[in-house]
N, C-alpha and C. Protein backbone atom coordinates (compact mmCIF):
# COMPACT_ATOMS: atom_id res chain seq x y z
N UNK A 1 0.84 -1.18 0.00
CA UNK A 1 0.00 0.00 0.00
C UNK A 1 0.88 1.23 0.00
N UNK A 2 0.53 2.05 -0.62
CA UNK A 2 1.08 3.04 -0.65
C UNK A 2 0.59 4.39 0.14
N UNK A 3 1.71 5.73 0.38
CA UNK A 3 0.87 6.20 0.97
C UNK A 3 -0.72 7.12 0.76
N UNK A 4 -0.90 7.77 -0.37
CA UNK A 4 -1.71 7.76 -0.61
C UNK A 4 -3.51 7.23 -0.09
N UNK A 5 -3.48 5.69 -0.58
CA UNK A 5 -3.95 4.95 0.01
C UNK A 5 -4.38 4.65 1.42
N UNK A 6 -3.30 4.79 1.91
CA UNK A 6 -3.33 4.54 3.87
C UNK A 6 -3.87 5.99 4.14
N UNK A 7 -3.55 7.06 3.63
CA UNK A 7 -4.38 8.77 3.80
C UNK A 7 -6.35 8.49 3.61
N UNK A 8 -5.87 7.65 2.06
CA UNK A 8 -7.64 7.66 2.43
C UNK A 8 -8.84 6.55 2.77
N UNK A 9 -7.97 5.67 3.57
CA UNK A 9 -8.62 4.64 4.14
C UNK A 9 -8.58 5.64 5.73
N UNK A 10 -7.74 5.89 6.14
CA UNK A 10 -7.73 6.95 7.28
C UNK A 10 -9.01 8.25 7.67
N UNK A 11 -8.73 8.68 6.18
CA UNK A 11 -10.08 9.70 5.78
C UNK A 11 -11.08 9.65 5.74
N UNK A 12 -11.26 7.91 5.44
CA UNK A 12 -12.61 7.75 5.10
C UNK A 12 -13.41 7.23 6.45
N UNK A 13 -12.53 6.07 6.95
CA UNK A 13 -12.74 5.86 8.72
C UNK A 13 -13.12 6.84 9.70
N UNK A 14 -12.60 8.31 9.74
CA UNK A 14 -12.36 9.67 10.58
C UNK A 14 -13.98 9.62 9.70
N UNK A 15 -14.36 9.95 9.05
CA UNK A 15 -15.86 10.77 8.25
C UNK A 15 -16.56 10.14 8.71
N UNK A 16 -16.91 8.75 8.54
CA UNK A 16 -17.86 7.27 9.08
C UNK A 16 -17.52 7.80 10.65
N UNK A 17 -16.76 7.52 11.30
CA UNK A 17 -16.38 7.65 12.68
C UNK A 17 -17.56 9.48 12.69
N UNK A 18 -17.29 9.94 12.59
CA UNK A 18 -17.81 11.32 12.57
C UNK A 18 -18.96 11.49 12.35
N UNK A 19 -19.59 10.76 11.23
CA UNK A 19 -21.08 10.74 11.01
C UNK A 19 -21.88 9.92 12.04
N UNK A 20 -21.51 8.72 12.33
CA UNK A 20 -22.07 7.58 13.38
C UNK A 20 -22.15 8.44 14.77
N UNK A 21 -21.27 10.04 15.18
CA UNK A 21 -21.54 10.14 16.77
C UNK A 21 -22.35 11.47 16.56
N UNK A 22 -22.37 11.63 15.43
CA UNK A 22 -23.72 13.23 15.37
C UNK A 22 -24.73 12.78 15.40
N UNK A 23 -25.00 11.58 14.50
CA UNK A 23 -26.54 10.94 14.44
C UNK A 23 -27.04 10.19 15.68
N UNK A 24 -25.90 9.64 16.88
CA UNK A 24 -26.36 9.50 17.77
C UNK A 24 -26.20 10.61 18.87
N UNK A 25 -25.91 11.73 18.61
CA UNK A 25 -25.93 12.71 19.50
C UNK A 25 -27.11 13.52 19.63
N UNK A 26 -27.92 13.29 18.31
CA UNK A 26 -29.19 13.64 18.33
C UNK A 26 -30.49 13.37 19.32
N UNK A 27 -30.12 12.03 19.96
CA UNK A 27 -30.94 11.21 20.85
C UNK A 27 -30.70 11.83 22.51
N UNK A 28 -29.54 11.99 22.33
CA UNK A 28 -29.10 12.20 23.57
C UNK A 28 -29.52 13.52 24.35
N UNK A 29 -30.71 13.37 25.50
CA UNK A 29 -30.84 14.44 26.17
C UNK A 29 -30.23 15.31 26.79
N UNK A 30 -30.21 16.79 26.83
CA UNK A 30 -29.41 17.74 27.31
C UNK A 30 -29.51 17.95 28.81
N UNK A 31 -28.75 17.83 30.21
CA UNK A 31 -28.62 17.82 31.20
C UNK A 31 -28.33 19.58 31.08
N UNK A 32 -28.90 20.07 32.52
CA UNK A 32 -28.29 20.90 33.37
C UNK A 32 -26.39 21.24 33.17
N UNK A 33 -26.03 22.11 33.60
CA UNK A 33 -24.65 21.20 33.98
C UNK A 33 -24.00 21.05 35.46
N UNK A 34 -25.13 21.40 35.72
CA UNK A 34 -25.13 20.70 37.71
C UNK A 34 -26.15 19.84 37.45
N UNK A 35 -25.96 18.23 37.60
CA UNK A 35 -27.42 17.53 38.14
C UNK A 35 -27.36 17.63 39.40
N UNK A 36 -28.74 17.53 39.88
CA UNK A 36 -28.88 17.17 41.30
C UNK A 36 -28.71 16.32 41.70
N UNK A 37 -28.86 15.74 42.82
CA UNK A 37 -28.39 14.67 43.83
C UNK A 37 -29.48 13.78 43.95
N UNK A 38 -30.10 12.74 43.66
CA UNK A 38 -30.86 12.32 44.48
C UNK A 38 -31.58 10.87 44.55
N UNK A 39 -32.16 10.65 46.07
CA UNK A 39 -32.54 9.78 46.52
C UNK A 39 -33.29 9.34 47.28
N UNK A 40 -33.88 8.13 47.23
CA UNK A 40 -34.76 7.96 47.56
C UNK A 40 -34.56 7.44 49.54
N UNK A 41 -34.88 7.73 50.52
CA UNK A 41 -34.22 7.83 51.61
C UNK A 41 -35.18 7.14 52.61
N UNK A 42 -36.42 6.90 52.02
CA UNK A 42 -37.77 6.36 53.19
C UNK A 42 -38.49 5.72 52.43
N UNK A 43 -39.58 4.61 52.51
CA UNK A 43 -40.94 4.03 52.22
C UNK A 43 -41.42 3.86 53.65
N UNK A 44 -42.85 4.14 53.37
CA UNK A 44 -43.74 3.61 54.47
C UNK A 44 -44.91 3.38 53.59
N UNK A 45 -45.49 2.23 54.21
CA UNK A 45 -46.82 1.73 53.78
C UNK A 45 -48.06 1.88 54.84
N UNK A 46 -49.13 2.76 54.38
CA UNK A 46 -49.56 3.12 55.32
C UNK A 46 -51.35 3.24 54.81
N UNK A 47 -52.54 2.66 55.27
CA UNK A 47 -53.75 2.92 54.73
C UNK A 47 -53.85 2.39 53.22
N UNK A 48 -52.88 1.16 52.54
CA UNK A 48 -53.31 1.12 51.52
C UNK A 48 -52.60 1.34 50.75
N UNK A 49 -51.53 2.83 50.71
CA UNK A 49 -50.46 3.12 49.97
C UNK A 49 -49.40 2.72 50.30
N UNK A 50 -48.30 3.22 49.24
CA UNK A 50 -47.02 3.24 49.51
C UNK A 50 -45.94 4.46 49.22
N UNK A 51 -45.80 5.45 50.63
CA UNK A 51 -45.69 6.54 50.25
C UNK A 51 -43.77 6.41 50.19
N UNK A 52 -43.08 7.20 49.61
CA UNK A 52 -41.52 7.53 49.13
C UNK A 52 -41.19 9.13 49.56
N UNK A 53 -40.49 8.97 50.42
CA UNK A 53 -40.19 10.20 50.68
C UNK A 53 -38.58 10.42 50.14
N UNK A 54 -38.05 11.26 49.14
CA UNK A 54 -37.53 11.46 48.51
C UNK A 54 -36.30 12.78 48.79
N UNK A 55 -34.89 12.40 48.97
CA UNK A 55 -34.09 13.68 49.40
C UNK A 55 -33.16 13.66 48.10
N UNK A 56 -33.28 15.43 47.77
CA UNK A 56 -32.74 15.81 46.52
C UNK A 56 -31.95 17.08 47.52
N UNK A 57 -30.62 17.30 46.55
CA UNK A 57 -29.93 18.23 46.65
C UNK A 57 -29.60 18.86 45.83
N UNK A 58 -29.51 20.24 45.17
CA UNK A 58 -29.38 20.44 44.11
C UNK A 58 -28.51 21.94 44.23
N UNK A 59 -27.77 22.10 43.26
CA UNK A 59 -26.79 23.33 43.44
C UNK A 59 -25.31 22.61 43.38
N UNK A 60 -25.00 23.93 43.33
CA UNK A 60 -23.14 23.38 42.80
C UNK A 60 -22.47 24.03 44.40
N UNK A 61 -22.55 25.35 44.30
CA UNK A 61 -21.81 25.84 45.54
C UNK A 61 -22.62 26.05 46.48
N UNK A 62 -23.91 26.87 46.85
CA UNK A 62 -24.90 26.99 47.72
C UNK A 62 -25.71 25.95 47.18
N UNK A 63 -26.06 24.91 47.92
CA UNK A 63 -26.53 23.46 47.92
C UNK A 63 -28.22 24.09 48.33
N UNK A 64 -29.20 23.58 48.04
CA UNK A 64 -30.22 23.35 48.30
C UNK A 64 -30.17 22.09 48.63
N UNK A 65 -30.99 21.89 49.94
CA UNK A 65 -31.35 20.85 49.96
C UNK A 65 -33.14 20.46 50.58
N UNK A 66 -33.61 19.33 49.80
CA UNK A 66 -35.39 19.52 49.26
C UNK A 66 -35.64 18.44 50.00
N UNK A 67 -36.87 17.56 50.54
CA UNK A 67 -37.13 16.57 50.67
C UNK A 67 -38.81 16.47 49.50
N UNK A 68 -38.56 15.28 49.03
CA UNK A 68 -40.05 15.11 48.06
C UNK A 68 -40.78 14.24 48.50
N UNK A 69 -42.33 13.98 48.33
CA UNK A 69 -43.25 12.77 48.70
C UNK A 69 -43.65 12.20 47.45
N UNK A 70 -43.77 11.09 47.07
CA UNK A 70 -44.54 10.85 46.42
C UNK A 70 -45.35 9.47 46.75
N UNK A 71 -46.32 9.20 46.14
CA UNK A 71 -47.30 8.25 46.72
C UNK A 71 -47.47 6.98 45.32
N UNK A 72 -46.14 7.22 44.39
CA UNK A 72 -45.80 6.38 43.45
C UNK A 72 -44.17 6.02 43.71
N UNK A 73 -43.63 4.67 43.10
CA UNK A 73 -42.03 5.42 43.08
C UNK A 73 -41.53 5.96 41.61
N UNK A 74 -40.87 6.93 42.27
CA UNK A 74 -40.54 7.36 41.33
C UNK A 74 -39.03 7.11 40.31
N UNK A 75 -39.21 7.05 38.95
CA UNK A 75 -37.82 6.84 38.60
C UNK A 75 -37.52 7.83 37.88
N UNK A 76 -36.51 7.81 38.20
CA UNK A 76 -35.31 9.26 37.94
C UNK A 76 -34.65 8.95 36.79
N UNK A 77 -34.64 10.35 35.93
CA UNK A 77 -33.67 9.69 34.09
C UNK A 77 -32.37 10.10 34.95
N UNK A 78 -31.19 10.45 33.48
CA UNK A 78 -30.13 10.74 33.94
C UNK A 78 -29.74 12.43 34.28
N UNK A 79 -31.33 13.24 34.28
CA UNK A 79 -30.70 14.51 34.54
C UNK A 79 -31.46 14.76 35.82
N UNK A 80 -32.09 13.89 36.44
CA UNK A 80 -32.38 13.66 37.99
C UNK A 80 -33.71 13.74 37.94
N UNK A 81 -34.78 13.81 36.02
CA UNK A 81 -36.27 14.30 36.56
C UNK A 81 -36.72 12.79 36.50
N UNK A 82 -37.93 13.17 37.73
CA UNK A 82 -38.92 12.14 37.93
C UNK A 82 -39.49 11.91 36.95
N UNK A 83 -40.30 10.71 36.75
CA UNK A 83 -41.57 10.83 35.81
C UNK A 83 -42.84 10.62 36.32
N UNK A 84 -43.05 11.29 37.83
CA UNK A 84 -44.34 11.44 38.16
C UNK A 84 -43.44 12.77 39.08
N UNK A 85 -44.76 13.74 39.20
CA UNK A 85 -45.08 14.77 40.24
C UNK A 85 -44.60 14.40 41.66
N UNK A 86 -44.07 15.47 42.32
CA UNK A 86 -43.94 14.30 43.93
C UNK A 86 -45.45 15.44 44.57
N UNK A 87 -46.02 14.56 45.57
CA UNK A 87 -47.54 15.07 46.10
C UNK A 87 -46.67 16.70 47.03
N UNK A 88 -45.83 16.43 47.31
CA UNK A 88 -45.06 17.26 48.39
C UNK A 88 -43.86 17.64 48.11
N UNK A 89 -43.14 18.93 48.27
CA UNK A 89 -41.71 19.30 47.86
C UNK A 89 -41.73 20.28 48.48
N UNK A 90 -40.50 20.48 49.75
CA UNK A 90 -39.95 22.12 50.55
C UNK A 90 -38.91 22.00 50.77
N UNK A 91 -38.03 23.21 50.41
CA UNK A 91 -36.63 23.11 51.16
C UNK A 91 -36.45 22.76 52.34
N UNK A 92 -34.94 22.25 52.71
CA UNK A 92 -34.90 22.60 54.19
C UNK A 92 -34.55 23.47 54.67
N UNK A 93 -34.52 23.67 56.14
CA UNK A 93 -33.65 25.07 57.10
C UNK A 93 -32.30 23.99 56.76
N UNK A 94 -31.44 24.66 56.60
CA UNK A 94 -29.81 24.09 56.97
C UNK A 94 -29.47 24.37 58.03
N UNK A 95 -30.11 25.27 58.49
CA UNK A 95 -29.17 25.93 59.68
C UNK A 95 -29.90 25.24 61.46
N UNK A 96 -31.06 24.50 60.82
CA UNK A 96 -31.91 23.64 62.41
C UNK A 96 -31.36 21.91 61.96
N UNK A 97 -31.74 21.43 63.22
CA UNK A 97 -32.06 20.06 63.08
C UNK A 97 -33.18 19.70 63.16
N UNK A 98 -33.02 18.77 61.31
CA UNK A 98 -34.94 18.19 61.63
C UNK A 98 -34.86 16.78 62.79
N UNK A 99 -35.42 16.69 63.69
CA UNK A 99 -36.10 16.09 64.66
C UNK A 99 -36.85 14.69 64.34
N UNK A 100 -38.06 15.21 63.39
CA UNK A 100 -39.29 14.16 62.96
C UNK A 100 -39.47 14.66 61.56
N UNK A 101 -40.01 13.56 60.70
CA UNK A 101 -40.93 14.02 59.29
C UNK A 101 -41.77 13.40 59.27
N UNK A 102 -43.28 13.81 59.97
CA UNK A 102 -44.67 13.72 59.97
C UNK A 102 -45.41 13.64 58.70
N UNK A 103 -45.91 12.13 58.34
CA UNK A 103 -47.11 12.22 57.22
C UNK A 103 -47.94 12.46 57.85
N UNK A 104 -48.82 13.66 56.76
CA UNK A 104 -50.29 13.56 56.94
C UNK A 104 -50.95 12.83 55.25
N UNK A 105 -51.50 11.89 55.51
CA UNK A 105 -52.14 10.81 54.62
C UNK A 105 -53.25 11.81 54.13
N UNK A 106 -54.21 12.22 55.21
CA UNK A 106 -55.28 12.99 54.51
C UNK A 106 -55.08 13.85 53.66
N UNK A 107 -53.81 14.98 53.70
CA UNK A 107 -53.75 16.07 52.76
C UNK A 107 -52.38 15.95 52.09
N UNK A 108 -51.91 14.33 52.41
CA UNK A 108 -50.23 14.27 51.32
C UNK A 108 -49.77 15.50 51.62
N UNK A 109 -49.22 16.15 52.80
CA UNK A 109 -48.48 16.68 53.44
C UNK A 109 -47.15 16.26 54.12
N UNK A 110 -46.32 16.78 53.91
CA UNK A 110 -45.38 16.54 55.46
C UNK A 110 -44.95 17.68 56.43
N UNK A 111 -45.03 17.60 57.80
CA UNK A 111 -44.75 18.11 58.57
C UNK A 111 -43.65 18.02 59.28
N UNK A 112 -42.03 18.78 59.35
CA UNK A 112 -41.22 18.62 59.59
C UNK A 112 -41.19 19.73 60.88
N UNK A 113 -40.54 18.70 61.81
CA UNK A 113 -40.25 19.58 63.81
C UNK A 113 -39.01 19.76 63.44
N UNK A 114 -38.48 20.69 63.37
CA UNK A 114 -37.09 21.58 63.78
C UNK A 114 -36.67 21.58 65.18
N UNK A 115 -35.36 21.55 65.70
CA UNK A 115 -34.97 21.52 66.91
C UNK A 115 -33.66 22.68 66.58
N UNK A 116 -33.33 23.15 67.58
CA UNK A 116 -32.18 24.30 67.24
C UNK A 116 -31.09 23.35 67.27
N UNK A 117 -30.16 24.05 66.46
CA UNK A 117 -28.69 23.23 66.05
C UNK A 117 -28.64 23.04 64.81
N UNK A 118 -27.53 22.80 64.11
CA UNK A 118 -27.38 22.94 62.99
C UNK A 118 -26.88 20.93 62.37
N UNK A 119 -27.34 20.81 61.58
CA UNK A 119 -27.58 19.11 61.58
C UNK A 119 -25.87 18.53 61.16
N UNK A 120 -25.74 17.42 61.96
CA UNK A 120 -24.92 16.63 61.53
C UNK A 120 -24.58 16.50 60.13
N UNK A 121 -23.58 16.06 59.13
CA UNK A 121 -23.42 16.07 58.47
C UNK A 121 -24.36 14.95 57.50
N UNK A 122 -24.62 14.86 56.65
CA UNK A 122 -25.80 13.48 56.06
C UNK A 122 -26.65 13.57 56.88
N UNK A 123 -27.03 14.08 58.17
CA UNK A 123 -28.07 13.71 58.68
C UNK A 123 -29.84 13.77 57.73
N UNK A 124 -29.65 14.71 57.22
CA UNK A 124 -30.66 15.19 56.60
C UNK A 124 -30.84 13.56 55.53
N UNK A 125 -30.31 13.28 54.99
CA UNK A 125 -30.22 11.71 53.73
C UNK A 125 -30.54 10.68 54.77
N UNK A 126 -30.63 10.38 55.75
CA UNK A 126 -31.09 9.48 56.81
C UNK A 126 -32.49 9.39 57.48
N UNK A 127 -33.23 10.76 57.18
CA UNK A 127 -34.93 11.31 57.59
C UNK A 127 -35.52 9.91 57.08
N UNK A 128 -36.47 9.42 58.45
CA UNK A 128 -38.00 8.55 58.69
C UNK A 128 -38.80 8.99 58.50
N UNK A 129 -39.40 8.57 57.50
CA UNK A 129 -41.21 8.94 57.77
C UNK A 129 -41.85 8.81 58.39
N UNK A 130 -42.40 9.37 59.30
CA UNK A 130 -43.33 8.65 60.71
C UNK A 130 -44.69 9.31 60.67
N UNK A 131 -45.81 8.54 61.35
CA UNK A 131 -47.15 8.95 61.37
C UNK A 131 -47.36 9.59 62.00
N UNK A 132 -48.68 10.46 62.25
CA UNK A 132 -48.49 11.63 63.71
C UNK A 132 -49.52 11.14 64.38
């Protein structure tokens, strides 16, 4: 082979190679470029259902951090969205310790008790669902 030849077997590989990752780049959904964090951290079965209480964090340098309900589970793509609604979603205080996370079943609520202090580290990714 000459060189010539080896240039456009090279050329032609690089173009094919080139065409094959645009046409699948087309598919590929566009992320954030912070995803969030998240997970699923509780089930309780309670009256029938099966409720998921859900801890997301989201942010790069000032962190939010959310707890979600939902009364399905939910699965998460790769840019962290659900594909159901959660019944419930509030930030937290960072700066208290949550205590308890109270379902209310009747109005798919949660009720979170604050205690003064500022929470352990992960503590918040460790929250029970409990009944009131």
């Amino acid at each position: 082979m000459n060189y010539y030849s080896i240039k456009f077997i090279v050329t032609v590989c690089l173009f094919v190679s080139v065409l094959s990752c645009s046409e699948q780049s087309t598919d590929i959904e566009l992320c954030p470029v912070i995803v969030d964090s998240v997970s699923i951290i509780d089930t309780m079965e309670t009256g029938g259902e099966t409720y998921y209480l859900v801890y997301r964090v989201s942010g790069w340098n000032d962190k939010t951090e959310i707890l979600e309900l939902y009364n399905l589970k939910p699965v998460f793509d790769n840019c962290s969205r659900s594909n159901i609604e959660p019944l419930y979603a509030d930030s937290l205080e960072t700066a208290q310790t949550i205590s308890h996370v109270y379902l209310n079943t009747n109005k798919n609520f949660l009720e979170l008790i604050y205690v003064e202090g500022e929470p352990e580290k992960l503590h918040n990714a460790s929250l029970k669902l409990e009944v009131k």
